[in-house]
PDB file of N, CA and C in Angstrom:
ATOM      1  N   UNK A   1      88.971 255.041 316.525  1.00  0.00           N
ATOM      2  CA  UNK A   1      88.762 254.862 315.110  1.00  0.00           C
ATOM      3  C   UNK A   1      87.762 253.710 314.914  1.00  0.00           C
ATOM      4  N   UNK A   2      86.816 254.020 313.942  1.00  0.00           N
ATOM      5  CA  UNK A   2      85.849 252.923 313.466  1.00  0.00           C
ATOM      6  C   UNK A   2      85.793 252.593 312.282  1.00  0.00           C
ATOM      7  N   UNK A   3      85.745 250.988 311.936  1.00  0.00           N
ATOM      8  CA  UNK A   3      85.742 250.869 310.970  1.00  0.00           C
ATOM      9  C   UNK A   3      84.517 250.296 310.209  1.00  0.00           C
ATOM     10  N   UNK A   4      83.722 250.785 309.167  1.00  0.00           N
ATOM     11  CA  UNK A   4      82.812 250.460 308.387  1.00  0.00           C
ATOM     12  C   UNK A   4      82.210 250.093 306.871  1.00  0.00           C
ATOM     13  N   UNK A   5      82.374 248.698 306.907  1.00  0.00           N
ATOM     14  CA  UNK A   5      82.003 248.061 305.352  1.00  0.00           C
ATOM     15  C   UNK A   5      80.452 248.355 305.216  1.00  0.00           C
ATOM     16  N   UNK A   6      79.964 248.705 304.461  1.00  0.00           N
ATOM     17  CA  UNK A   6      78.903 249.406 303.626  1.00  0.00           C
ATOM     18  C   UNK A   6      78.522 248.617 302.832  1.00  0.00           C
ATOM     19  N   UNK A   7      77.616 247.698 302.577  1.00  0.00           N
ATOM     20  CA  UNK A   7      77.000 247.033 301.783  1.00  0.00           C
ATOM     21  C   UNK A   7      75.777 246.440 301.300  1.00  0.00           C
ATOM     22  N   UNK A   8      75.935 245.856 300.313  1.00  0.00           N
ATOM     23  CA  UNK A   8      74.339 245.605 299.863  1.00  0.00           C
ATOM     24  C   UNK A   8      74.289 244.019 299.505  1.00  0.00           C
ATOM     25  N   UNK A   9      73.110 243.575 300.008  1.00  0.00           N
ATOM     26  CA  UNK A   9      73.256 241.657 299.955  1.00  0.00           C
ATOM     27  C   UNK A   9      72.753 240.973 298.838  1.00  0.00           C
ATOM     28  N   UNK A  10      72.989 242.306 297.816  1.00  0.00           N
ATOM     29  CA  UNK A  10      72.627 241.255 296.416  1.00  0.00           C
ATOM     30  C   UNK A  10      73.611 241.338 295.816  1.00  0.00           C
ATOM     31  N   UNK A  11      74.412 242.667 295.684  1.00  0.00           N
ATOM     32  CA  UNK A  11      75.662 243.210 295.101  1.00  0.00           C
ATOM     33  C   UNK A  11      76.601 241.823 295.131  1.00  0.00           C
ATOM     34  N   UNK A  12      76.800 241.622 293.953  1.00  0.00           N
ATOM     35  CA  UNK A  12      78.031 240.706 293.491  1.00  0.00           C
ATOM     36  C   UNK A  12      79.639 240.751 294.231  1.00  0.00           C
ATOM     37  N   UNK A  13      79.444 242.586 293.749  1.00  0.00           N
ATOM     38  CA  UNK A  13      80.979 242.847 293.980  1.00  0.00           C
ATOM     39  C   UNK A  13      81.230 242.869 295.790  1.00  0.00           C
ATOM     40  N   UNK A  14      79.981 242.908 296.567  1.00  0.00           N
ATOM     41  CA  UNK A  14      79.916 243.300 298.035  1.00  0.00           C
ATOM     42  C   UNK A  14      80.136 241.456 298.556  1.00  0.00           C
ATOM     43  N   UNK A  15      79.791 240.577 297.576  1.00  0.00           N
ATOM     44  CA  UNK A  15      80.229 239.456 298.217  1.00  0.00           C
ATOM     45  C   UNK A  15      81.834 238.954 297.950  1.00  0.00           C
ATOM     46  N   UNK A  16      82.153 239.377 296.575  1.00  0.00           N
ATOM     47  CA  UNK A  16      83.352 239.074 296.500  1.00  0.00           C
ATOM     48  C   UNK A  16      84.434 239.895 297.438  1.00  0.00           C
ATOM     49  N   UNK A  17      84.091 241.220 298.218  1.00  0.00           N
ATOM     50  CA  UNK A  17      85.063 242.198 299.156  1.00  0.00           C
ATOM     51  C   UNK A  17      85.136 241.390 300.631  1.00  0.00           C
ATOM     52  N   UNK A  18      83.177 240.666 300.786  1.00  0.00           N
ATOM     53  CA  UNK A  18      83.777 240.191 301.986  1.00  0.00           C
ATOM     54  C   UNK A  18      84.596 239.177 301.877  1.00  0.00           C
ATOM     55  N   UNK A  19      84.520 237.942 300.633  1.00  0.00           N
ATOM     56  CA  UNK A  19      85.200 237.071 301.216  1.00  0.00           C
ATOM     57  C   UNK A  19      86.981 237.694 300.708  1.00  0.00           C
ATOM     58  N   UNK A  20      87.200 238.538 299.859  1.00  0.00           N
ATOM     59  CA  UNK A  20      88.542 239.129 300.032  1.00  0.00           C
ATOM     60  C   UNK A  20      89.040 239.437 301.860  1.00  0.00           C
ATOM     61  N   UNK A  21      88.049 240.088 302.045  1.00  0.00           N
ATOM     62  CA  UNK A  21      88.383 240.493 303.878  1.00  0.00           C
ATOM     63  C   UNK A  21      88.595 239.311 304.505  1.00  0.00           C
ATOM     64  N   UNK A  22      87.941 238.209 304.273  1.00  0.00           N
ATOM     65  CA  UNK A  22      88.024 237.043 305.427  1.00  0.00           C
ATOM     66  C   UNK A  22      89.327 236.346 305.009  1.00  0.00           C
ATOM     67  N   UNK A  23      90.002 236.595 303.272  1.00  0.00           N
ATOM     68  CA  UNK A  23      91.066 236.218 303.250  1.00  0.00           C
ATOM     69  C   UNK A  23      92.494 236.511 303.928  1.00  0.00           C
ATOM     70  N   UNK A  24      92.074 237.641 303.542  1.00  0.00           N
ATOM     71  CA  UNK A  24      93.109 238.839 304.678  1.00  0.00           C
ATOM     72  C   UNK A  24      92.925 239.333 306.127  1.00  0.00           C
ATOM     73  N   UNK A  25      91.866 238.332 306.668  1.00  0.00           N
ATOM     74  CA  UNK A  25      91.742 238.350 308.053  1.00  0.00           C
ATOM     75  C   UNK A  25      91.777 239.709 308.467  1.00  0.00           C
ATOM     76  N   UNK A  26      90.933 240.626 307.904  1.00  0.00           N
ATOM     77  CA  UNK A  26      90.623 241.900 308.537  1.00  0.00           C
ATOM     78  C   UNK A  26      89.229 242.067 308.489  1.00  0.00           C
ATOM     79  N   UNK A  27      87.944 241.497 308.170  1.00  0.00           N
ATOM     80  CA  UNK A  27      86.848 241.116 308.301  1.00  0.00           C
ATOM     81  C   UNK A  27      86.187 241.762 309.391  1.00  0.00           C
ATOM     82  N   UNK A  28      86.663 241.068 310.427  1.00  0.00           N
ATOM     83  CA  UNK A  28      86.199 240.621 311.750  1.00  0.00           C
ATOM     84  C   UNK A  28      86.541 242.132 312.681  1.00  0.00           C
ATOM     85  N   UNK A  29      87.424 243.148 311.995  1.00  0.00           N
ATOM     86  CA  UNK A  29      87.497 244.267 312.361  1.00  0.00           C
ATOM     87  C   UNK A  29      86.426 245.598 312.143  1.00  0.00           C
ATOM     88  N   UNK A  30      85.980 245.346 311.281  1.00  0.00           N
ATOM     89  CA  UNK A  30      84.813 246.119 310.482  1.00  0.00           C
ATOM     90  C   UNK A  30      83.519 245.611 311.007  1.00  0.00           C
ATOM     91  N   UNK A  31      82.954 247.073 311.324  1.00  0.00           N
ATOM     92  CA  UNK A  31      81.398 246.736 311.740  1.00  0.00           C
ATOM     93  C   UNK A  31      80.402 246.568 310.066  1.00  0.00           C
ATOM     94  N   UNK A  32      80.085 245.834 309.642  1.00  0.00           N
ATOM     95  CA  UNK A  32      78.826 245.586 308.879  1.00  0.00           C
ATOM     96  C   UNK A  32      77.849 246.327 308.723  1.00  0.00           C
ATOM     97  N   UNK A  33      77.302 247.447 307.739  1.00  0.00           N
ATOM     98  CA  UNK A  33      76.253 247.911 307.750  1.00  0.00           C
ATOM     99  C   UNK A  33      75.687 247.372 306.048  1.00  0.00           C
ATOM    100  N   UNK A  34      74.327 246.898 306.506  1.00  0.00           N
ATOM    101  CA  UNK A  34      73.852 246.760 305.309  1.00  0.00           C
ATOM    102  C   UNK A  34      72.519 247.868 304.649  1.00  0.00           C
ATOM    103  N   UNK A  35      72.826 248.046 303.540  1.00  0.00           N
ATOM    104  CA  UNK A  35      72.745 249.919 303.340  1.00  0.00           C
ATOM    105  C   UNK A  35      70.974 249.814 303.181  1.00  0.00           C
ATOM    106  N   UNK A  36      70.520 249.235 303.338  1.00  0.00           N
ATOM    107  CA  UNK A  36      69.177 249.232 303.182  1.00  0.00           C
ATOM    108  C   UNK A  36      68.178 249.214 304.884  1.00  0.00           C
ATOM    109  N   UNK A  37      69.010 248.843 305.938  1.00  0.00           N
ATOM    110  CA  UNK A  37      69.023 248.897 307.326  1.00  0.00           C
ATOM    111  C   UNK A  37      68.861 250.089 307.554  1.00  0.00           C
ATOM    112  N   UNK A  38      68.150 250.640 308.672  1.00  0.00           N
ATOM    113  CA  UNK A  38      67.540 251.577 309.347  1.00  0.00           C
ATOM    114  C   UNK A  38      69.102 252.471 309.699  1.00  0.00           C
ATOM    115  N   UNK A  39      70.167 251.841 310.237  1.00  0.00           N
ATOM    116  CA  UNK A  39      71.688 252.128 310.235  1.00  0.00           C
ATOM    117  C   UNK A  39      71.927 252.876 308.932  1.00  0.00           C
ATOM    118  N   UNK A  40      72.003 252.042 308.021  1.00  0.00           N
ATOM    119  CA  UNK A  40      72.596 251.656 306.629  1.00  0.00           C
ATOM    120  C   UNK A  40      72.096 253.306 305.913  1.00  0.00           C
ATOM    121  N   UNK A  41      70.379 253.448 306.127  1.00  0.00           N
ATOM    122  CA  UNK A  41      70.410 254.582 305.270  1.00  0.00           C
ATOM    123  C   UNK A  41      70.193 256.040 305.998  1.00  0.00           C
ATOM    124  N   UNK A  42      70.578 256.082 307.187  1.00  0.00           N
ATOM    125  CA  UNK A  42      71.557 256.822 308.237  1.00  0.00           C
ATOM    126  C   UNK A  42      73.164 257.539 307.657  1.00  0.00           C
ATOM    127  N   UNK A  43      74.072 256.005 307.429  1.00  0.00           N
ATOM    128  CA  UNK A  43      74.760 256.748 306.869  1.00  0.00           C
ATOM    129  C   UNK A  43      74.667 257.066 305.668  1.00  0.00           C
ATOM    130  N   UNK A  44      73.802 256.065 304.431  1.00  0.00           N
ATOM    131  CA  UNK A  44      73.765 256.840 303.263  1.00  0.00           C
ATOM    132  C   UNK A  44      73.749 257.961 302.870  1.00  0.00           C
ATOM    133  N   UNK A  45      72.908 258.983 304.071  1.00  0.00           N
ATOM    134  CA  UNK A  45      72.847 260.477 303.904  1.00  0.00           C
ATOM    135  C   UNK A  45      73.705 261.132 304.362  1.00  0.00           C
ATOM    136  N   UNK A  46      74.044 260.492 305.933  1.00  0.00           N
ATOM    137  CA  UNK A  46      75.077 261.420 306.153  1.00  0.00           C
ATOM    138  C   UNK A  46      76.313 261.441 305.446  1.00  0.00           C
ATOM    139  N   UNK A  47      76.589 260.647 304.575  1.00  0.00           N
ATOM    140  CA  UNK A  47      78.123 260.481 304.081  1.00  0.00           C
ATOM    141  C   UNK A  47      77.962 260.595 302.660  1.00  0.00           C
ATOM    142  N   UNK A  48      76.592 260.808 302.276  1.00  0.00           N
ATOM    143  CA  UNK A  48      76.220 261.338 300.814  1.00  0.00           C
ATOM    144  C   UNK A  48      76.828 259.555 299.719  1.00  0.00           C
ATOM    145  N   UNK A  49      76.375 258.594 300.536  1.00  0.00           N
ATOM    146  CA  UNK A  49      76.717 257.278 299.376  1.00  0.00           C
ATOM    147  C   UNK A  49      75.841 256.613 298.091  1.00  0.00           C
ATOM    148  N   UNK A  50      76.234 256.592 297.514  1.00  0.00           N
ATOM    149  CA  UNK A  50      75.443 256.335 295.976  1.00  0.00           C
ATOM    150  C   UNK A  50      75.741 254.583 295.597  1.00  0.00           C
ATOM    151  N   UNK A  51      76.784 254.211 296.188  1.00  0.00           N
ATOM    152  CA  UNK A  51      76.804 252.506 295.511  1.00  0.00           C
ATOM    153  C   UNK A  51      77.778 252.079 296.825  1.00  0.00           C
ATOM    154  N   UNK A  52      77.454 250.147 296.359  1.00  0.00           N
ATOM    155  CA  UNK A  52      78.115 249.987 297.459  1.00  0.00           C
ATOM    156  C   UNK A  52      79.028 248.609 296.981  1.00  0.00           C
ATOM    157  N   UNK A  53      80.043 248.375 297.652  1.00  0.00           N
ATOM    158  CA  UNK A  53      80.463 248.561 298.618  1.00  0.00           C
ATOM    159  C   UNK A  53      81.743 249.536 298.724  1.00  0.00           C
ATOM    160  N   UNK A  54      81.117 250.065 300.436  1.00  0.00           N
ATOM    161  CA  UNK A  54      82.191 251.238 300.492  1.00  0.00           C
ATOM    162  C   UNK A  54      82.714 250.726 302.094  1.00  0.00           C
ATOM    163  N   UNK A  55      83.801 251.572 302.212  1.00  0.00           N
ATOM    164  CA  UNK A  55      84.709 251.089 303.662  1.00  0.00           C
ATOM    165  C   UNK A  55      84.859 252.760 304.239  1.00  0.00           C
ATOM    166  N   UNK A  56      84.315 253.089 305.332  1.00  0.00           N
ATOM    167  CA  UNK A  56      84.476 254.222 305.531  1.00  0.00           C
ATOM    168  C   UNK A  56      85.353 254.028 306.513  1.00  0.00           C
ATOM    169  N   UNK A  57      86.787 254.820 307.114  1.00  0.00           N
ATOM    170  CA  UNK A  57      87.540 254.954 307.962  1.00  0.00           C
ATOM    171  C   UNK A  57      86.543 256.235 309.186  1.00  0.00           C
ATOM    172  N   UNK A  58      86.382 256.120 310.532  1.00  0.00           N
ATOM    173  CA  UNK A  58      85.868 257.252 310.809  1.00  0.00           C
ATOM    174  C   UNK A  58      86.133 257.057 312.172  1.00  0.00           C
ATOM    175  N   UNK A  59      86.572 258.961 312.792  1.00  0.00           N
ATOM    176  CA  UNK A  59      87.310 258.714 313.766  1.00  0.00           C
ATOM    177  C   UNK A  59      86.271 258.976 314.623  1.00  0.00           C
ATOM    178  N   UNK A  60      86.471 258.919 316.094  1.00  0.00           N
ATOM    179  CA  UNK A  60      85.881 258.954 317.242  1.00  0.00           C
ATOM    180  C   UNK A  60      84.787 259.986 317.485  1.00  0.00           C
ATOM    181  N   UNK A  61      84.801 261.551 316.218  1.00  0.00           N
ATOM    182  CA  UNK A  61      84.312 262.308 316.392  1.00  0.00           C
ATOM    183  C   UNK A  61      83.254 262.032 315.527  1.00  0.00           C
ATOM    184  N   UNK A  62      83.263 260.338 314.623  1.00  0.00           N
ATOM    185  CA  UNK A  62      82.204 260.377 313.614  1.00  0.00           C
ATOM    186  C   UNK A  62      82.152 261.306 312.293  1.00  0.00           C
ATOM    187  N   UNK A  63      83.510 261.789 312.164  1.00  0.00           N
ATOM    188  CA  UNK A  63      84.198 262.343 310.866  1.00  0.00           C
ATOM    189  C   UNK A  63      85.222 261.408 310.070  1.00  0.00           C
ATOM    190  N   UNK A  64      85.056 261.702 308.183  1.00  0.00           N
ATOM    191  CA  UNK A  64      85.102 260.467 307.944  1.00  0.00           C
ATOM    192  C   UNK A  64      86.702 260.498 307.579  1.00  0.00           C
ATOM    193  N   UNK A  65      87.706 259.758 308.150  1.00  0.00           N
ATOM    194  CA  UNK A  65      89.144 259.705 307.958  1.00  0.00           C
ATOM    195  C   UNK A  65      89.763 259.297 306.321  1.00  0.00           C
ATOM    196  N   UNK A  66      88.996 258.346 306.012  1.00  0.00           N
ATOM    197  CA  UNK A  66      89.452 257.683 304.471  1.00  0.00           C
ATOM    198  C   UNK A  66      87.691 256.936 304.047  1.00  0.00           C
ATOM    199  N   UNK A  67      87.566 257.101 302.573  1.00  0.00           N
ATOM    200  CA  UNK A  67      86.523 256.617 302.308  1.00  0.00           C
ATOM    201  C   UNK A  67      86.881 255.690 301.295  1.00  0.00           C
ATOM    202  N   UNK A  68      86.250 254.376 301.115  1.00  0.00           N
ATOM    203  CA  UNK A  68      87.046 253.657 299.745  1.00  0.00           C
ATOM    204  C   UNK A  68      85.749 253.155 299.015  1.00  0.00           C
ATOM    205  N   UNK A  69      85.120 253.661 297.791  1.00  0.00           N
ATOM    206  CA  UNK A  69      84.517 253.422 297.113  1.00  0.00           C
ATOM    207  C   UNK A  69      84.562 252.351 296.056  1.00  0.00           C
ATOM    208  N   UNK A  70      83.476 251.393 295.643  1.00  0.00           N
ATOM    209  CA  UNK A  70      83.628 250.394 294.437  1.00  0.00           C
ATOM    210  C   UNK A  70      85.218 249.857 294.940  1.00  0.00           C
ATOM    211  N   UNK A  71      84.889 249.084 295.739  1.00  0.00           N
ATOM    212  CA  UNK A  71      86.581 248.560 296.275  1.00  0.00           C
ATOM    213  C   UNK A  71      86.526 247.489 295.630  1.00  0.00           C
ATOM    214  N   UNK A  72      87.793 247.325 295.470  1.00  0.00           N
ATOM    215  CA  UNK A  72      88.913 246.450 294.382  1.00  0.00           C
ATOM    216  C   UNK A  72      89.744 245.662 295.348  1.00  0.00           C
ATOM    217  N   UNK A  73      90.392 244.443 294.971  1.00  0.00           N
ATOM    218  CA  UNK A  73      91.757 243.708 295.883  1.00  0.00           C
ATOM    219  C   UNK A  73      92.779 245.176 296.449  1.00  0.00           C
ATOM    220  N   UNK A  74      93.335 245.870 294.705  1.00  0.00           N
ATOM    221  CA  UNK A  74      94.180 246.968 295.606  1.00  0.00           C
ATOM    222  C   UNK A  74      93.516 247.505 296.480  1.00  0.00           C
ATOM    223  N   UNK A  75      92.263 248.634 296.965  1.00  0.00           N
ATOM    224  CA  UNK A  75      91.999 249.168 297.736  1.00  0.00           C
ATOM    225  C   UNK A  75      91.584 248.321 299.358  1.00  0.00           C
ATOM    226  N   UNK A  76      91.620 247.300 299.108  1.00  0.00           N
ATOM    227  CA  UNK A  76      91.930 246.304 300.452  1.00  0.00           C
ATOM    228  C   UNK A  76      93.171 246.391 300.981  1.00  0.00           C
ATOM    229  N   UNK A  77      94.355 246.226 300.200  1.00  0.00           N
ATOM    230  CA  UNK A  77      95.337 246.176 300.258  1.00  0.00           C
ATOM    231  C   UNK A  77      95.711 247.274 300.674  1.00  0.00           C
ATOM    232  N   UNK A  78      95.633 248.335 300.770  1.00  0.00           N
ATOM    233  CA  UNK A  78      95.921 250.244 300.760  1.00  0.00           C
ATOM    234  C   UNK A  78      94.758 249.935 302.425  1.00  0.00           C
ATOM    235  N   UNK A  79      93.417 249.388 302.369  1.00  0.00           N
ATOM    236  CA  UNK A  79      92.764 249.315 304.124  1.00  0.00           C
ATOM    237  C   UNK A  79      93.710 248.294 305.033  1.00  0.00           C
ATOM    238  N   UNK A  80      94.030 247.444 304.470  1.00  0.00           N
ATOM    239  CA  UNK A  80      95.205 247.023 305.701  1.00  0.00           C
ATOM    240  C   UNK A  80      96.472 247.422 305.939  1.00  0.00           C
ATOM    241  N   UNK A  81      97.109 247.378 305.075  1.00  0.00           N
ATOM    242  CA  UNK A  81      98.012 248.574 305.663  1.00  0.00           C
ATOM    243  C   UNK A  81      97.771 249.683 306.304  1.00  0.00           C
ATOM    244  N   UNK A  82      96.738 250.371 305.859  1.00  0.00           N
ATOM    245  CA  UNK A  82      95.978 251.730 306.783  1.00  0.00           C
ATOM    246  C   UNK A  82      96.216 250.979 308.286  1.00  0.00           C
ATOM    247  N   UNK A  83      95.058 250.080 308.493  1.00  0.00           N
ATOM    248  CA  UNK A  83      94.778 249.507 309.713  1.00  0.00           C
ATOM    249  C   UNK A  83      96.057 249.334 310.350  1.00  0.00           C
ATOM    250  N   UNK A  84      97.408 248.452 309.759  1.00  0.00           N
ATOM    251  CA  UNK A  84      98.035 248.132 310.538  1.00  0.00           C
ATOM    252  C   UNK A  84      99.285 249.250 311.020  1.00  0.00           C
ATOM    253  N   UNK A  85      99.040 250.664 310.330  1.00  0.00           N
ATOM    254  CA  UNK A  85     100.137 251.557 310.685  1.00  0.00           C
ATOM    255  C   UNK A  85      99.375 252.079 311.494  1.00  0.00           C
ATOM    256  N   UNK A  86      97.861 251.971 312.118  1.00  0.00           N
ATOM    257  CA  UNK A  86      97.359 253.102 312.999  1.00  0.00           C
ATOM    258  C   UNK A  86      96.851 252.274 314.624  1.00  0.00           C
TER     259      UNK A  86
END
């Protein structure tokens, strides 16, 4: 399983998710793509993304398990628990 924060480095709301993550010490689990990166607009297409920040869950086959769009404190809350039951 891989995990991927999706973001953009002007986006307001993409700075307030990371430092939510570094509160909840799940940060450091998530690979970083910043959506304007040669990476970044790779997956934009393949995963069809329009805004950011997004957290894609995706398993080994590179299919996407859970996607969390315009994330909020709850939808952090709903990715760690994910993380810690799997």
């Amino acid at each position: 399983m891989k995990l991927v924060y999706f973001y953009d480095k002007g986006c307001l709301n993409c700075h307030y998710v990371s430092l939510l993550m570094k509160k909840m010490n799940i940060y450091d689990l998530f690979d970083r793509v910043e959506c304007s990166s040669k990476e970044g607009v790779e997956i934009k297409k393949k995963y069809n993304l329009t805004t950011a920040p997004v957290i894609l869950v995706i398993d080994n086959n590179y299919n996407v398990i859970k996607l969390y769009n315009n994330i909020e404190k709850p939808d952090l809350i709903n990715v760690s628990k994910f993380i810690n039951n799997n």
